[in-house]
Protein backbone atom coordinates (compact mmCIF):
# COMPACT_ATOMS: atom_id res chain seq x y z
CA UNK A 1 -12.49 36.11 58.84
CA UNK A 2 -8.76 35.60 57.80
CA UNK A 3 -9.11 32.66 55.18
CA UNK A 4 -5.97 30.04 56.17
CA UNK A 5 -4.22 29.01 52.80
CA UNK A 6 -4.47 25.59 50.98
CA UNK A 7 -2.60 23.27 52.35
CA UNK A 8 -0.31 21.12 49.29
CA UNK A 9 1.57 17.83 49.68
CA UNK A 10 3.63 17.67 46.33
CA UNK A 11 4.73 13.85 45.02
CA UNK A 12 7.41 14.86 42.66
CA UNK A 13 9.96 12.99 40.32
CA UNK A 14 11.98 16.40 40.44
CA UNK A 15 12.75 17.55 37.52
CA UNK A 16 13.06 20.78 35.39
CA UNK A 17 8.93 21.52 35.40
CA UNK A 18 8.75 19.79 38.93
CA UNK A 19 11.66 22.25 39.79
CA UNK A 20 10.16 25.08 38.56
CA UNK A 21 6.55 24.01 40.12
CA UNK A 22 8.34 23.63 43.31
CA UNK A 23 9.62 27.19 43.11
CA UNK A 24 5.60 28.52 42.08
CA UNK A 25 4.72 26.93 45.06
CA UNK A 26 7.31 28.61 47.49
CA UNK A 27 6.73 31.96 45.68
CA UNK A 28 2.84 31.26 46.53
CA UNK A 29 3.00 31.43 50.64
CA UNK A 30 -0.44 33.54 50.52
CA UNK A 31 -2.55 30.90 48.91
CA UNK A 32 -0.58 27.64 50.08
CA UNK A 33 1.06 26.09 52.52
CA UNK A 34 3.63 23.64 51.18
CA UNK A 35 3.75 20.48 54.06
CA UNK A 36 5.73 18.12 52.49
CA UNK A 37 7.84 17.08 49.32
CA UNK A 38 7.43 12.93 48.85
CA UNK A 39 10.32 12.36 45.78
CA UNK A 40 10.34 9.24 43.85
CA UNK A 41 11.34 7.67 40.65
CA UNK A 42 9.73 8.70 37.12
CA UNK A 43 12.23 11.76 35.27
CA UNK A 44 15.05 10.43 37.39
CA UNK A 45 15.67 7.72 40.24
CA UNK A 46 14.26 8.20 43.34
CA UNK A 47 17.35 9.24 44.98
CA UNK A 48 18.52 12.05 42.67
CA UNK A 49 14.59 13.60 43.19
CA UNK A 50 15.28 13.79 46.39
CA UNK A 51 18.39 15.55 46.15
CA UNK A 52 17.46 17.70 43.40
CA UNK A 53 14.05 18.57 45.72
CA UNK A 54 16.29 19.05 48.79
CA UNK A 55 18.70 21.27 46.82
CA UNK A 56 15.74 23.45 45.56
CA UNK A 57 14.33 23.76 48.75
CA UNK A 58 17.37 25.17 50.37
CA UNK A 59 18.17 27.32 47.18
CA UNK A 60 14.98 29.15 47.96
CA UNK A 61 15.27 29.19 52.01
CA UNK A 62 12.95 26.22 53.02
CA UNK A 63 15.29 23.46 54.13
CA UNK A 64 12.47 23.70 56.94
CA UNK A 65 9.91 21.55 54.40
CA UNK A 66 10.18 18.06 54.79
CA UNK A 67 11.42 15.77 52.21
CA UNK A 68 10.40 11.99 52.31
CA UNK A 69 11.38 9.34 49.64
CA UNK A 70 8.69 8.05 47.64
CA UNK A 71 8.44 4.56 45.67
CA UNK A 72 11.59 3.68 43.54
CA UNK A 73 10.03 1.93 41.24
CA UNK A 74 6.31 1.26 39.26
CA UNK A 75 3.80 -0.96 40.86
CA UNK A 76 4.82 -3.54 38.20
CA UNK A 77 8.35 -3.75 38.37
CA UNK A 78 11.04 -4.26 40.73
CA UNK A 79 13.65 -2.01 39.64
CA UNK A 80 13.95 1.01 37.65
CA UNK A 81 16.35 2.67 35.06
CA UNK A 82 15.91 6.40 34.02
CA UNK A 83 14.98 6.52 30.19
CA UNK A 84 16.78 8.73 27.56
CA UNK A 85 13.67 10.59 26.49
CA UNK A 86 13.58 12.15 30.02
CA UNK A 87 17.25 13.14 30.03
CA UNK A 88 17.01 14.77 26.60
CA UNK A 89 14.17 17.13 28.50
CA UNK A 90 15.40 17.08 32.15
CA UNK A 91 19.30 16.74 30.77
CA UNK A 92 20.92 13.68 32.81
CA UNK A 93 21.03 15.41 36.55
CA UNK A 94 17.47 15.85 35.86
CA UNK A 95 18.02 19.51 36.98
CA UNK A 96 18.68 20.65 33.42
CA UNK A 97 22.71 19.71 33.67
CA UNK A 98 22.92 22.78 36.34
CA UNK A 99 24.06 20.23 38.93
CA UNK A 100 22.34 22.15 41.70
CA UNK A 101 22.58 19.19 44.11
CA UNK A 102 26.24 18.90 43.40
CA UNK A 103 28.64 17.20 40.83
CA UNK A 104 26.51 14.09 40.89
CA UNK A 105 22.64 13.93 41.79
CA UNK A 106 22.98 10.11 42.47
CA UNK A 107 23.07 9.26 45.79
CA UNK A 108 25.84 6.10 47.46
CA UNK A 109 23.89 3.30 47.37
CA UNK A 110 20.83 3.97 45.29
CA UNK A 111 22.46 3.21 41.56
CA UNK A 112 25.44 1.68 40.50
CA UNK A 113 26.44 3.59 36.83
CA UNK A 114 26.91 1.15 34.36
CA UNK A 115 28.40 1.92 31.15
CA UNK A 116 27.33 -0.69 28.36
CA UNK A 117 23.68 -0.49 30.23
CA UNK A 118 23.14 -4.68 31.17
CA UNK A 119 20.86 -5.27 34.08
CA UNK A 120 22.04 -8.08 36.22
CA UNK A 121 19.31 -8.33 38.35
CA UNK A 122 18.06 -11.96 37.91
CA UNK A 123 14.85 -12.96 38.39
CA UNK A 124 13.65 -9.03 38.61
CA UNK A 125 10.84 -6.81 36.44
CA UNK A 126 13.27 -3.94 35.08
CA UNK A 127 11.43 -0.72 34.28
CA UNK A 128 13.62 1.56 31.57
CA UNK A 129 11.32 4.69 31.52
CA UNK A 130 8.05 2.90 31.72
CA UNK A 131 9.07 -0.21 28.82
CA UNK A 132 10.16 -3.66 29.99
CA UNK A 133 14.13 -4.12 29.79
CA UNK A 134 14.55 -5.40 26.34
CA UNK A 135 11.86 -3.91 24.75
CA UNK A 136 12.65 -1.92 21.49
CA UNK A 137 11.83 1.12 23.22
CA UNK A 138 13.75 0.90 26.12
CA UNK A 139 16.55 3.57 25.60
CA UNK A 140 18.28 3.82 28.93
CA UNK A 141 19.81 7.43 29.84
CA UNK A 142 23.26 7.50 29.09
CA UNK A 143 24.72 6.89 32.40
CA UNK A 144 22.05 5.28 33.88
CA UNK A 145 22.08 3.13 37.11
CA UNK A 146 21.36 -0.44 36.40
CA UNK A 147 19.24 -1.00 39.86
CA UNK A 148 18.26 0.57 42.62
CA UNK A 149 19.21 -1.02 45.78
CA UNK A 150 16.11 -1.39 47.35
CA UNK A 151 17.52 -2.72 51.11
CA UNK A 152 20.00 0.12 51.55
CA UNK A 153 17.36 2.57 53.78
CA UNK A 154 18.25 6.54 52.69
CA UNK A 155 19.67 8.82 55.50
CA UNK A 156 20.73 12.06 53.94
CA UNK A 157 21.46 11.22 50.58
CA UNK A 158 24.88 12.65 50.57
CA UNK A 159 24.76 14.56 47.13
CA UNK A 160 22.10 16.42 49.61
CA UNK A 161 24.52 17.22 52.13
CA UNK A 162 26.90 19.99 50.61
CA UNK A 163 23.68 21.97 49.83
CA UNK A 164 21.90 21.08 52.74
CA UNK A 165 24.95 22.33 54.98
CA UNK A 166 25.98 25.42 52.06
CA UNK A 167 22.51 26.66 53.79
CA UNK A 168 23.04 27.10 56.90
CA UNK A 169 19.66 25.52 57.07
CA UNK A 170 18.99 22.65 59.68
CA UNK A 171 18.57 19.54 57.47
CA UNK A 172 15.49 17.26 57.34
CA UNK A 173 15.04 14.31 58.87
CA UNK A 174 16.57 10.69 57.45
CA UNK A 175 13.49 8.43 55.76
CA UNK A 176 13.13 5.19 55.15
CA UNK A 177 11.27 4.18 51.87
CA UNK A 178 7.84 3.77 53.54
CA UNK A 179 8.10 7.48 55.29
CA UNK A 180 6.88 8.63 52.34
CA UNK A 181 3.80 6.79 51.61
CA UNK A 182 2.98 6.58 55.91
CA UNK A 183 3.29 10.45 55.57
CA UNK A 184 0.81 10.83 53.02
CA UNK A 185 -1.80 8.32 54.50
CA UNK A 186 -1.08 10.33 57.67
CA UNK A 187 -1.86 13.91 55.97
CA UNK A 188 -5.12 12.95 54.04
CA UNK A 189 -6.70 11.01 57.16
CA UNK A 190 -5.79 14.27 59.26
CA UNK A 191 -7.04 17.17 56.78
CA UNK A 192 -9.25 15.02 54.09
CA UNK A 193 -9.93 17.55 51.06
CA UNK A 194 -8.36 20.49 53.43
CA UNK A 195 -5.30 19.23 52.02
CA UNK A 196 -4.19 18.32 48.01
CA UNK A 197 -1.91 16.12 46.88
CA UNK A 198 -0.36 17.28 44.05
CA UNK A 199 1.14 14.57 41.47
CA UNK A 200 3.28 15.58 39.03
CA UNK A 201 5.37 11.60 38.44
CA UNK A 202 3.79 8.53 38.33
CA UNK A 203 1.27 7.71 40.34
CA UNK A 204 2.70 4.92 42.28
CA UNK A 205 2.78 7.22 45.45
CA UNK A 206 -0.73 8.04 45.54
CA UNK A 207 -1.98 4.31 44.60
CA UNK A 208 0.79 2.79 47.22
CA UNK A 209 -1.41 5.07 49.95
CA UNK A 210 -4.77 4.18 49.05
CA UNK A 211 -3.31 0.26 48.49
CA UNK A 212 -2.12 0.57 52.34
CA UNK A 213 -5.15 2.67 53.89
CA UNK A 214 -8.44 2.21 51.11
CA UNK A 215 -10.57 4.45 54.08
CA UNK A 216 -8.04 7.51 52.17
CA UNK A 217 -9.47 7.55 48.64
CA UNK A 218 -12.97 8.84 49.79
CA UNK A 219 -10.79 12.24 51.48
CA UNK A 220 -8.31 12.13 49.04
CA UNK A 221 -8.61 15.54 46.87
CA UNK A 222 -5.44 14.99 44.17
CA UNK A 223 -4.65 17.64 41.25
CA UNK A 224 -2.16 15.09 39.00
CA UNK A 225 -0.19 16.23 35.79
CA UNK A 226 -0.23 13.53 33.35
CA UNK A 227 -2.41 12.11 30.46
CA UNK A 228 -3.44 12.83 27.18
CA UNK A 229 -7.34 12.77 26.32
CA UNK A 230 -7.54 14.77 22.86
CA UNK A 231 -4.07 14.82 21.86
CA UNK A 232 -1.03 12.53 21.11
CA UNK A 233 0.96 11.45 23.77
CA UNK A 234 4.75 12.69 24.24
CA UNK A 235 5.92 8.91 24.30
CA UNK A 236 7.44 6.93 21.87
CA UNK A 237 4.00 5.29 20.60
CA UNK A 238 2.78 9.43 20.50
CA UNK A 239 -0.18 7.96 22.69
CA UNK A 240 0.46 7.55 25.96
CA UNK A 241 2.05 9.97 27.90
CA UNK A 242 5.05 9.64 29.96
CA UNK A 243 3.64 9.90 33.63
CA UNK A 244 1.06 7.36 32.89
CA UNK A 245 3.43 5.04 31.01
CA UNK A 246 6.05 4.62 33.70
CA UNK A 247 2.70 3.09 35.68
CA UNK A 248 -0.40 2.67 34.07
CA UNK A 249 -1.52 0.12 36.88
CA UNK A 250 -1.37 2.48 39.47
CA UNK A 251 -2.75 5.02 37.01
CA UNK A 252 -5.78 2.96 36.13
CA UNK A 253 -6.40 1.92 39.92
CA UNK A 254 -6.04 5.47 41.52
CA UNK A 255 -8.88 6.31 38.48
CA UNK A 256 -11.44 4.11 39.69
CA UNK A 257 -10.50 4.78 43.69
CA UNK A 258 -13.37 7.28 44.35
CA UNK A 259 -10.85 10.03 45.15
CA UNK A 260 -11.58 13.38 44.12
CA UNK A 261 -9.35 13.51 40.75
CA UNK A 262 -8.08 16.54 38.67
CA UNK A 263 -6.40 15.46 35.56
CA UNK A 264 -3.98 18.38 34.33
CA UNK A 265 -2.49 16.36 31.08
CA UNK A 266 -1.19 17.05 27.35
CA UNK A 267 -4.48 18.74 26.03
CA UNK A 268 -4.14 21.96 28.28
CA UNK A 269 -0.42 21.96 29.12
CA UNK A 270 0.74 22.10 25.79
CA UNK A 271 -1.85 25.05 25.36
CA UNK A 272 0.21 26.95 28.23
CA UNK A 273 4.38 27.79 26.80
CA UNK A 274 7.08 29.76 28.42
CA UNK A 275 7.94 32.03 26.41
CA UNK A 276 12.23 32.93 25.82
CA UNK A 277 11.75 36.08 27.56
CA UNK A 278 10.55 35.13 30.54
CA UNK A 279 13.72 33.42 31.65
CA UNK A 280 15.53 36.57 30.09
CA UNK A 281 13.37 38.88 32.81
CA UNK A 282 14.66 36.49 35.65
CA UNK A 283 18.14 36.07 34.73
CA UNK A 284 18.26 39.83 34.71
CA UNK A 285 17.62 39.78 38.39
CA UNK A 286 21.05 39.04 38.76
CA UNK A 287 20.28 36.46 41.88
CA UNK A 288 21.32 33.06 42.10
CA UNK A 289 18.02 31.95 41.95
CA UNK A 290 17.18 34.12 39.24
CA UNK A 291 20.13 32.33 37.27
CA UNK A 292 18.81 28.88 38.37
CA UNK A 293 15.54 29.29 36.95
CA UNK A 294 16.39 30.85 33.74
CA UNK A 295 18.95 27.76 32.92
CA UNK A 296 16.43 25.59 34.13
CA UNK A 297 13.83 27.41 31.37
CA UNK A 298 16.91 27.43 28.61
CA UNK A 299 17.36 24.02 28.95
CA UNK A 300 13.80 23.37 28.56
CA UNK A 301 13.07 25.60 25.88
CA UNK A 302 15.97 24.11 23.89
CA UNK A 303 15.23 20.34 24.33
CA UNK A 304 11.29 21.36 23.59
CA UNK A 305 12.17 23.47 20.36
CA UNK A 306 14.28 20.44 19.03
CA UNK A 307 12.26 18.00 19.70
CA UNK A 308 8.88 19.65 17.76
CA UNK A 309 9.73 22.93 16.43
CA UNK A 310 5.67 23.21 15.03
CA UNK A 311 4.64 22.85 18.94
CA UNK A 312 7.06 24.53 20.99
CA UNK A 313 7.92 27.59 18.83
CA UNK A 314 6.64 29.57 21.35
CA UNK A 315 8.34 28.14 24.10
CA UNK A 316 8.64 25.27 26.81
CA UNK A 317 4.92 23.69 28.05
CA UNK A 318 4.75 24.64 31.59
CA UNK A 319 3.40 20.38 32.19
CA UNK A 320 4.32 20.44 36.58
CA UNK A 321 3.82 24.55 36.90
CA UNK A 322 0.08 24.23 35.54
CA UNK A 323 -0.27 21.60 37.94
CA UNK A 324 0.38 23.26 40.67
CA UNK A 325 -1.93 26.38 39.56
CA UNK A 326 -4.81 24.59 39.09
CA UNK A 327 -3.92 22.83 42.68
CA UNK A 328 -4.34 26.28 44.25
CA UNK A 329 -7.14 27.87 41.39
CA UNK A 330 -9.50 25.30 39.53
CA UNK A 331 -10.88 28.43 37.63
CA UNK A 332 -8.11 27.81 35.59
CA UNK A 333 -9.11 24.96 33.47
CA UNK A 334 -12.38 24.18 32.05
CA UNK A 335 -12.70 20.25 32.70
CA UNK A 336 -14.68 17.80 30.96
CA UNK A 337 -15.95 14.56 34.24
CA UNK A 338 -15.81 11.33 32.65
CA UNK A 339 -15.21 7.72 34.05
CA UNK A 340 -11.80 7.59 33.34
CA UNK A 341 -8.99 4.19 32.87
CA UNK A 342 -5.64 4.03 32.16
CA UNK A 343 -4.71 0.86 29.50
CA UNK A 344 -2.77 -1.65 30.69
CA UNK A 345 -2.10 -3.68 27.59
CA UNK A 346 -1.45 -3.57 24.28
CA UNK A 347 -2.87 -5.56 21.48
CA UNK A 348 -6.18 -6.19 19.40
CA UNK A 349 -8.93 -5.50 21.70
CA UNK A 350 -7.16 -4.24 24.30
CA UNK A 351 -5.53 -0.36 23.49
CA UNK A 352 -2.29 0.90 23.49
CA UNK A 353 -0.42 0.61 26.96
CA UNK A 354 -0.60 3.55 28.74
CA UNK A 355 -3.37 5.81 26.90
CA UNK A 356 -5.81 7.81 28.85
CA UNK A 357 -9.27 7.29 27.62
CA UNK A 358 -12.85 6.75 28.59
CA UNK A 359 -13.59 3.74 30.52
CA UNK A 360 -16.65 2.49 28.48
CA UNK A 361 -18.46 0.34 31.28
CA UNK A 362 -18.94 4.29 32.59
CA UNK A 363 -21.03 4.40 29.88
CA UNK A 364 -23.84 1.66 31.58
CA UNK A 365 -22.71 2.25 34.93
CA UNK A 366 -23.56 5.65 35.92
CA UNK A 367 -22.27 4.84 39.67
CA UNK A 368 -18.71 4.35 38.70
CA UNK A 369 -16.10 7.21 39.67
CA UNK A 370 -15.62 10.31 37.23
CA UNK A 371 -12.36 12.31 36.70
CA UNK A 372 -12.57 16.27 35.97
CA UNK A 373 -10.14 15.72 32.88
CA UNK A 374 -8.71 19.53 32.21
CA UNK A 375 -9.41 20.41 28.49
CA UNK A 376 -9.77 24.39 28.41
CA UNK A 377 -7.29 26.87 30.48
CA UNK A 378 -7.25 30.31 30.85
CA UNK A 379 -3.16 30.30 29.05
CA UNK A 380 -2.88 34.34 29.46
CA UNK A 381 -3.95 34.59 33.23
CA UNK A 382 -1.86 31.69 33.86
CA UNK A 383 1.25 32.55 32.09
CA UNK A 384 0.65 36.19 33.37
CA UNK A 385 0.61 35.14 37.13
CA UNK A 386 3.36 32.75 36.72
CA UNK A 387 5.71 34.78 35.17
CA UNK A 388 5.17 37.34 37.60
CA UNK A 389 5.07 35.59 40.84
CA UNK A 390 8.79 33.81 39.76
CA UNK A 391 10.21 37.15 38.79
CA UNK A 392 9.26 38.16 42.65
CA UNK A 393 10.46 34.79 44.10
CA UNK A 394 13.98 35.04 42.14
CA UNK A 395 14.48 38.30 44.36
């Protein structure tokens, strides 16, 4: 019997890892079928993920993939800035400055740049990275739209288009904002575990699906990237990390939904680093893609190396590409099932917003949901496979 392969939905904030995740995936046609790309808000705004995941897609020769738009903002806010920290790892096109989905990833109508970074939104929750507008660690990315204008619907974001036609390709469908979240309702009630999401932003997609349709989270199979169990976080408090900060509501919720959860965070990524000469062996294909994903790996590598030179000596942590292994082979990790919550608050007796850690009523109530939290991975077969299998998909 043939075995059919995996079928993936990916909710992406596209990035440099999502990029290069995104790339895995197409280079893994044997053992996955890629059905959709939902892009929201989290390394950049919504509308620049969707043009940096459009732009990838056609780079690679699958404008035929649907794109949808994802949430634009956190559960918790109304509106949402792209923080510095992410543009010092993602630079501020959130494609590592390679401007892949052309001179400016913003879309007309999503952001309005605004130079000295005030948010006249009265009246409105303003996200900057994860921390309310005006807190101390709210750095905005220089550049940065001050809102996103939530009642402008998205047809073809037109920093899309010049790629999208470059390709030759017939371009996607227009979206609306729901499209994304109907389509991934739609997906799990038609394939249950037959199909994984795969979260590598926030987790305001997944939680917005099982908000609208609670009959999902018992079908629901999602690998996520993000949280920290046994090692700092990578945000400014160095405890949470930065998927779970930008919405630990939806976080914490999606935790105790029943769903069948994978939790690929901090304490194996950082275990698993690309190494300088692997984007060396796929520059040296000489291909335009080849190119792509060697900047994309510089860039990384770079930011990564300044940022911690102890850590990342050895190169940049593979965070989204792990992901997306583990998505398609679970014998990757070694994972530790606990009952799992995301903190919400910070202050005596309540934690440090954002954190992943134990939820301690698990402790009495045996009943409650568990997460397979990843804390061992095989680093050398996945680096080994990954390497390789980009090197053939730069060709």
């Amino acid at each position: 019997m043939v075995q059919c392969p995996d079928r993936i939905i990916a909710s992406m904030d596209t990035g440099v890892d999502d990029a290069l995740a995104l790339a895995y995936l197409l280079g893994s046609t044997d053992e996955c079928e890629l059905g959709g790309v939902i892009a929201g808000y989290g390394n950049v705004d919504a509308n620049t993920a969707y043009a940096n995941t459009c732009a990838v897609l056609d780079l690679f020769g699958r404008a035929d993939i649907p794109v949808f738009l994802g949430s634009e903002h956190p559960s918790w806010a109304d509106a949402f800035i792209p923080d510095a920290g992410c543009a010092q790892f993602h630079g501020d096109d959130g494609l590592g400055n390679t401007r892949l989905a052309g001179s400016g990833a913003l879309a007309d109508g999503a952001c309005v740049p605004d130079d000295d970074m005030s948010v006249d939104v009265p009246d409105e929750v303003v996200s900057v990275g994860g921390y309310l507008a005006g807190d101390v660690h709210a750095h905005p990315a220089l550049g940065a739209c001050s809102r996103v204008n939530r009642s402008q619907s998205v047809d073809h974001p037109q920093s899309a288009m010049p790629t999208a036609l470059a390709s030759g390709g017939k371009r996607r469908c227009s979206v609306d904002a729901a499209d994304g979240i109907e389509y991934l309702i739609e997906q799990v009630r038609e394939f249950g575990r037959d199909v994984t999401v795969l979260a590598t932003g926030p987790l305001t997609d997944v939680d917005a699906a099982i908000t609208r349709a609670p009959d999902i989270a018992s079908k629901l199979r999602l690998v996520m990237m993000g949280g920290t169990l046994t090692q700092p976080g990578n945000c400014w408090d160095a405890v949470a990390e930065t998927n779970i900060i930008q919405d630990p509501e939806a976080a914490n919720r999606v935790f105790h939904s029943g769903a069948d959860i994978t939790m690929v965070g901090l304490d194996v990524t950082h275990q698993c680093l690309l190494p300088q000469s692997a984007a060396d062996r796929w520059r040296a294909t000489g291909t335009k893609r080849g190119r792509f994903l060697a900047d994309l790996a510089d860039f990384s590598i770079k930011a990564n190396l300044e940022a911690d030179p102890a850590l990342f000596s050895g190169g940049m942590p593979l965070h989204d590409p792990l992901a997306a292994a583990v998505a398609l082979d679970s014998s990757l990790v070694d994972c530790f099932d606990l009952a799992l919550r995301a903190e919400t608050n910070t202050g005596d007796f309540n934690g440090v917003r954002g954190r992943t850690t134990g939820d301690p009523v698990g402790l009495v109530n045996h009943s409650m949901p568990h997460v397979h939290v990843a804390l061992g991975v095989d680093s050398g077969r996945f680096l080994d496979e990954f390497v390789e299998r980009m090197a053939e998909v730069c060709r």
